[in-house]
C-alpha atoms as a PDB file:
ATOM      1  CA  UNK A   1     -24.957  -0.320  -6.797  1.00  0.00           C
ATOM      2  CA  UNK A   2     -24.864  -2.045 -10.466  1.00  0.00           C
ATOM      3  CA  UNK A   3     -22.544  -4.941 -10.797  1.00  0.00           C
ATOM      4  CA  UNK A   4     -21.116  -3.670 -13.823  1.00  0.00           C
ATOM      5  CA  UNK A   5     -19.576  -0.545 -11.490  1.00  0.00           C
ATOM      6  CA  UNK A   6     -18.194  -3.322  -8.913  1.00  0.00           C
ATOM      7  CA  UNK A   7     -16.486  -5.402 -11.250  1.00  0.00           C
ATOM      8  CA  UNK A   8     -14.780  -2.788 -13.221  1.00  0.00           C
ATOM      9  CA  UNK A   9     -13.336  -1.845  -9.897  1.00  0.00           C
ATOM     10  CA  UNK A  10     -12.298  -5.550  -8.728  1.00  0.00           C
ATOM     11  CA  UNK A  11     -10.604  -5.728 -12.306  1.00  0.00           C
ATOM     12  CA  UNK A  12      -8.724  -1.941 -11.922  1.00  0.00           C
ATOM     13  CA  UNK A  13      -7.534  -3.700  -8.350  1.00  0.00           C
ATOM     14  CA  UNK A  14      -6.369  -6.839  -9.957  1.00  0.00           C
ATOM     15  CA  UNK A  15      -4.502  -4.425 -12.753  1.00  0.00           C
ATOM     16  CA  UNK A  16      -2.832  -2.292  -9.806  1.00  0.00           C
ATOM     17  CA  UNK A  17      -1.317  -5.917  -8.255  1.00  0.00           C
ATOM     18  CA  UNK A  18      -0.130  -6.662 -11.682  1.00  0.00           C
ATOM     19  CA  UNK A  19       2.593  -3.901 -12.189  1.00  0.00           C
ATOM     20  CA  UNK A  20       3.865  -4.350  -8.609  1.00  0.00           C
ATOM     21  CA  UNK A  21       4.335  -8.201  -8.758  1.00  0.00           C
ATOM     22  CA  UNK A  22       5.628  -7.633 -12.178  1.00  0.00           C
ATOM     23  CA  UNK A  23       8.497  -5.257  -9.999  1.00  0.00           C
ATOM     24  CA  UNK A  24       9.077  -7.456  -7.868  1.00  0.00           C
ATOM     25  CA  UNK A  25      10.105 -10.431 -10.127  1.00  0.00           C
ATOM     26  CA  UNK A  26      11.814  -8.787 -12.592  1.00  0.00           C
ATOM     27  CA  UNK A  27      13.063  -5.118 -12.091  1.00  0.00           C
ATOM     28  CA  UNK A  28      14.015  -5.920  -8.393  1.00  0.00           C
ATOM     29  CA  UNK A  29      16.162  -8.652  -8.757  1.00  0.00           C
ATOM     30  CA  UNK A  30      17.950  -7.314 -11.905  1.00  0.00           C
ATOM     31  CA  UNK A  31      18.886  -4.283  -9.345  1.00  0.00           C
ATOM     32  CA  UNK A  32      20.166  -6.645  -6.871  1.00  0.00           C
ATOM     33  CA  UNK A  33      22.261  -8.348  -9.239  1.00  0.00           C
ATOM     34  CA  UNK A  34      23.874  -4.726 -10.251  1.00  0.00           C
ATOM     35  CA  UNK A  35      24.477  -4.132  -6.477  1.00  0.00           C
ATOM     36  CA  UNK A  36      26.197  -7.673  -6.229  1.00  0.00           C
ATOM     37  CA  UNK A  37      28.627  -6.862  -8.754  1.00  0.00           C
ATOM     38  CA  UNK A  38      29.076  -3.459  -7.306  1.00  0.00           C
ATOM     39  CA  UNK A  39      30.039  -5.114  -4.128  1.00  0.00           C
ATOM     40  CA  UNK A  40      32.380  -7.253  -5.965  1.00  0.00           C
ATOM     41  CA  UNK A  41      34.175  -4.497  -6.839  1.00  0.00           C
ATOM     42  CA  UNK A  42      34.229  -2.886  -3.428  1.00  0.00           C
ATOM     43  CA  UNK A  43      31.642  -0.188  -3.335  1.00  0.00           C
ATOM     44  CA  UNK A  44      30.238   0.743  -0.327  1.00  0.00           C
ATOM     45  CA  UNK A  45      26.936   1.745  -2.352  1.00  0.00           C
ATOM     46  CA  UNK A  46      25.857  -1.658  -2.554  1.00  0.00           C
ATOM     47  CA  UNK A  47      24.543  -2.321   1.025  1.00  0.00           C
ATOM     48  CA  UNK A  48      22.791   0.891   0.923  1.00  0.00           C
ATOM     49  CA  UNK A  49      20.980  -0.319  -2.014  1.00  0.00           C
ATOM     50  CA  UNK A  50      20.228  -4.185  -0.536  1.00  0.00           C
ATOM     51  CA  UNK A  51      18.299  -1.874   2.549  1.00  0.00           C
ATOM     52  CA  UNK A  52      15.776  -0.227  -0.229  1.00  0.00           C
ATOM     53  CA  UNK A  53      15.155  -3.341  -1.986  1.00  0.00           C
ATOM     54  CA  UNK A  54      14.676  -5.135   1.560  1.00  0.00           C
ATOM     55  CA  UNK A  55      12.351  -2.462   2.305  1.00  0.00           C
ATOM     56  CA  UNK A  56      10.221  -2.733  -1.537  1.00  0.00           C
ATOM     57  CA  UNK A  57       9.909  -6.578  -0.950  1.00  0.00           C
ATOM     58  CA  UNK A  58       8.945  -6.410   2.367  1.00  0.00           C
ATOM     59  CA  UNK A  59       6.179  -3.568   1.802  1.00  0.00           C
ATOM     60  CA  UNK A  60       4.302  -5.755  -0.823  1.00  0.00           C
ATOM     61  CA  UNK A  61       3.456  -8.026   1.849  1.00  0.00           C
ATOM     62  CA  UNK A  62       0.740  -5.471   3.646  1.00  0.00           C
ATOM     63  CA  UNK A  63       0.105  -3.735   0.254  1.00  0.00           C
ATOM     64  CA  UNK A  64      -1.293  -7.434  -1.541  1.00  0.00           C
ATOM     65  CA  UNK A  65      -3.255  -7.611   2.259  1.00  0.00           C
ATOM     66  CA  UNK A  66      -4.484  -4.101   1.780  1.00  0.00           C
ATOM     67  CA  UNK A  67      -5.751  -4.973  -2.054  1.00  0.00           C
ATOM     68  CA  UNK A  68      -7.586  -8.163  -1.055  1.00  0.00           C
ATOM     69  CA  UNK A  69      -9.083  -6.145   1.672  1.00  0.00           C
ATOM     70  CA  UNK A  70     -10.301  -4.029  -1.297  1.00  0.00           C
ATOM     71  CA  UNK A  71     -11.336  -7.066  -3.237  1.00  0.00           C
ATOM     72  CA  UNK A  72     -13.404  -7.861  -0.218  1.00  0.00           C
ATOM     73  CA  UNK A  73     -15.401  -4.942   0.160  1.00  0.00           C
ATOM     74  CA  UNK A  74     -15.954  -4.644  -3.370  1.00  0.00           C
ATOM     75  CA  UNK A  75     -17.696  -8.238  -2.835  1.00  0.00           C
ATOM     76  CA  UNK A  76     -19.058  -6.674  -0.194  1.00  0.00           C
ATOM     77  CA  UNK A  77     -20.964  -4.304  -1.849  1.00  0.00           C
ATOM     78  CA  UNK A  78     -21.958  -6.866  -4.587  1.00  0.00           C
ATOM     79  CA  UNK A  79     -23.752  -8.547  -1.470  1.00  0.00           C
ATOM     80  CA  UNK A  80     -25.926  -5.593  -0.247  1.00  0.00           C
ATOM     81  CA  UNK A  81     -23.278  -6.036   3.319  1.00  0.00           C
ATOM     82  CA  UNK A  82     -21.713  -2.506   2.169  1.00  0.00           C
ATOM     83  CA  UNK A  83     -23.366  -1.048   5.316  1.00  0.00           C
ATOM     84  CA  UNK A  84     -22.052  -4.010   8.142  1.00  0.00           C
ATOM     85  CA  UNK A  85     -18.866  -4.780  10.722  1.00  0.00           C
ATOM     86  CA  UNK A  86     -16.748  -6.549   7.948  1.00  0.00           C
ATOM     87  CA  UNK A  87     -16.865  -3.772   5.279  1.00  0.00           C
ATOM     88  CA  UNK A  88     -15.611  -2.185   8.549  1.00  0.00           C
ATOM     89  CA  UNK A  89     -13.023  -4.130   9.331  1.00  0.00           C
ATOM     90  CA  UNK A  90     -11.895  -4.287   5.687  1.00  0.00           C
ATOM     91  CA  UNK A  91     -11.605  -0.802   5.844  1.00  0.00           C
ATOM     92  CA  UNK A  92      -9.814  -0.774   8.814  1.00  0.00           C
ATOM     93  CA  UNK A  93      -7.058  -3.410   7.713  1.00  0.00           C
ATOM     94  CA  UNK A  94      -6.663  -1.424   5.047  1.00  0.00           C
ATOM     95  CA  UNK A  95      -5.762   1.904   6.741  1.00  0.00           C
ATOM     96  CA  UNK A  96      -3.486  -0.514   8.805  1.00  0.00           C
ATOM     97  CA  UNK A  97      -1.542  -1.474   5.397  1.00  0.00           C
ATOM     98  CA  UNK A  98      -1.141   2.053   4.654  1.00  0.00           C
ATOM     99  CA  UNK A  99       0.054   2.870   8.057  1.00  0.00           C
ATOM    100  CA  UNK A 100       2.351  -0.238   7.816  1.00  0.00           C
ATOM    101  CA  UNK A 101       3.662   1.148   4.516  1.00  0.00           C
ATOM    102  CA  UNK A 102       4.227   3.878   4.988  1.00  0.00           C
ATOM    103  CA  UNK A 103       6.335   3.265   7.933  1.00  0.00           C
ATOM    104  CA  UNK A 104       8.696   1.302   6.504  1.00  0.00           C
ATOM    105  CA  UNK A 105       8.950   3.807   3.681  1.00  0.00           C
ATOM    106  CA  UNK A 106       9.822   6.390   6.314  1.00  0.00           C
ATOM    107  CA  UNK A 107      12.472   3.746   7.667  1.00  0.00           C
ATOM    108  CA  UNK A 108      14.327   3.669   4.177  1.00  0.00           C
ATOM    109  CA  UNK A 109      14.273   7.254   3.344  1.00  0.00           C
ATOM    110  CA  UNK A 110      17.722   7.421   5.643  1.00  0.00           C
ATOM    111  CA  UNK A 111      19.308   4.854   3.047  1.00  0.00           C
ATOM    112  CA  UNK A 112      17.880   6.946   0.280  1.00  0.00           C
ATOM    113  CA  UNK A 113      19.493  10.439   1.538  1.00  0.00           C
ATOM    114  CA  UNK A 114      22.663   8.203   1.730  1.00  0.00           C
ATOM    115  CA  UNK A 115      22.193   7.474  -2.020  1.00  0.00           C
ATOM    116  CA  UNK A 116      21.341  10.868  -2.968  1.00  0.00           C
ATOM    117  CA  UNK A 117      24.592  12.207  -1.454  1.00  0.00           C
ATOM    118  CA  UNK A 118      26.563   9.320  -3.126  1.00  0.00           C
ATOM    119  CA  UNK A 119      24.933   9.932  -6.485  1.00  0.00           C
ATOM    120  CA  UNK A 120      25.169  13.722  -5.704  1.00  0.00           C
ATOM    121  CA  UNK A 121      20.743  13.583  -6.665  1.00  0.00           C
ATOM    122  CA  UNK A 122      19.143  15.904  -3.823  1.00  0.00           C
ATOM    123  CA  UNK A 123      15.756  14.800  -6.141  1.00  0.00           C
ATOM    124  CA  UNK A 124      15.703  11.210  -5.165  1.00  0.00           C
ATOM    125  CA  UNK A 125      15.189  12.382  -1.079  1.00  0.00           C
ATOM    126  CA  UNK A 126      11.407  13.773  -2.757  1.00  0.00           C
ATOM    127  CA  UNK A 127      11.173  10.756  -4.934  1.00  0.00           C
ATOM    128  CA  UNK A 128      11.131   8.492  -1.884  1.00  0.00           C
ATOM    129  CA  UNK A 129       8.871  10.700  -0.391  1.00  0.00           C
ATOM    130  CA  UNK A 130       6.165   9.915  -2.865  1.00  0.00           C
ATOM    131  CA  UNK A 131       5.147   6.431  -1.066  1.00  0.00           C
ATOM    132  CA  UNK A 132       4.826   7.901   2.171  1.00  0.00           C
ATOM    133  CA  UNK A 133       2.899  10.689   1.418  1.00  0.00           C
ATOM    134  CA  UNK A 134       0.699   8.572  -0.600  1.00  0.00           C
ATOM    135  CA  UNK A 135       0.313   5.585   1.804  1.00  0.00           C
ATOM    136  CA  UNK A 136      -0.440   8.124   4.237  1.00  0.00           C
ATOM    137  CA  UNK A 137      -3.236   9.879   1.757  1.00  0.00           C
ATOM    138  CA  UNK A 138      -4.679   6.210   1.979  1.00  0.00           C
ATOM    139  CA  UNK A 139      -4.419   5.620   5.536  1.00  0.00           C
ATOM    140  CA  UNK A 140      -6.611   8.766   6.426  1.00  0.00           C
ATOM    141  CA  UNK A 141      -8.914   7.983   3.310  1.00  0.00           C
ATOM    142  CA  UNK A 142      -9.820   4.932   4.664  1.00  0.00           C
ATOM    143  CA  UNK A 143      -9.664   5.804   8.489  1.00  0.00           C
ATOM    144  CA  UNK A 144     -12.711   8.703   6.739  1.00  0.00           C
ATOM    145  CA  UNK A 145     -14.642   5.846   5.203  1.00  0.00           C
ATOM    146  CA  UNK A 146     -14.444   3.913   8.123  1.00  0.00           C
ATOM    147  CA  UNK A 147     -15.771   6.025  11.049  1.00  0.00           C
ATOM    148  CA  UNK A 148     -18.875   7.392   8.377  1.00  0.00           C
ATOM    149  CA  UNK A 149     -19.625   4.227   7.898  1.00  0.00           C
ATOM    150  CA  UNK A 150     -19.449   3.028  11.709  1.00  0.00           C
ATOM    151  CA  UNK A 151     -21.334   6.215  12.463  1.00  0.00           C
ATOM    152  CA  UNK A 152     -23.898   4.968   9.271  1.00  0.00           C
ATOM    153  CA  UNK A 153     -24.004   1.243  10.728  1.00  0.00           C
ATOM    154  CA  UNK A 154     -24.706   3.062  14.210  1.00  0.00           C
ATOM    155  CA  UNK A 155     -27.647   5.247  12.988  1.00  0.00           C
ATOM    156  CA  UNK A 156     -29.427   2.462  10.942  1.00  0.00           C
ATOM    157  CA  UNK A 157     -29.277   0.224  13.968  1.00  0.00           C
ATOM    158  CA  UNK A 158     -30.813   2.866  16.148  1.00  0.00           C
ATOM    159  CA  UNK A 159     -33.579   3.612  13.530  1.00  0.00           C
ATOM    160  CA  UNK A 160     -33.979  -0.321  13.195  1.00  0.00           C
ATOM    161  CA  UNK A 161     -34.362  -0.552  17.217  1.00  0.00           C
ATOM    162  CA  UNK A 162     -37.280   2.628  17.548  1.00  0.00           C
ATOM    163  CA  UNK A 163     -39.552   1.100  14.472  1.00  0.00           C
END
């Protein structure tokens, strides 16, 4: 594969880490703050809210793992070691992520149904859907990827053992 196709995906994974960080430092706290003063002034709304951003913070953690696992295959590739046991193992660290993800997406969607009712929004139960369906999408995109290319790594070292 051309480097020019590798590094254009290495810089689209760097750009999808960019938005999320950018979330995390300043949309995330800002919320917070709103939910401290809505404490403050004694509604009950507020702890709901401090479980959904405890659950976005903590899911970063195994979705920055998941794109440096990314990052590593793609260097990977670049080496001619697309076809060996670490692009496996990338692969499978990042289904892990996914898995992880989405998990603790399905964890918070009880907090979000609470703020649906409160806000009277039935929409936001689908809207926190979306990362669960889509973490799980992953997951079993990369479990794919990662048993053909166990069963490739298999049949080339069967092929290298007969010639």
């Amino acid at each position: 594969m051309k480097r020019g196709s590798t590094l254009f995906l290495k810089i689209a994974v760097i750009l999808m880490g960019i938005p999320v960080l950018a979330l995390c430092l300043f949309l995330l706290p800002q919320i917070a703050n709103e939910a401290n003063e809505a404490a403050e002034r004694g509604a009950d709304v507020a702890f709901v809210v401090y479980g959904i951003l405890m659950v976005m913070y903590v899911s970063t953690v195994p979705f920055y793992i998941a794109l440096y696992q990314a990052f590593k295959l793609l260097s990977y590739i670049d080496k001619n070691k697309a076809f060996s046991k670490l692009s496996v193992r990338a692969l499978k660290n990042i289904k892990n992520c996914a898995i992880i993800i989405s998990g603790l997406y399905v964890v918070a969607l009880p907090l979000v149904y609470i703020m649906a009712e409160i806000d009277d929004a039935p929409g936001l139960v689908l809207i926190g859907m979306v990362p669960i369906f889509a973490s799980i999408v992953i997951a079993v995109f990369a479990a794919v990827l990662q048993k053909l290319l166990q069963e490739a790594i298999d049949i080339k070292s069967e092929n290298d053992l007969i010639v």
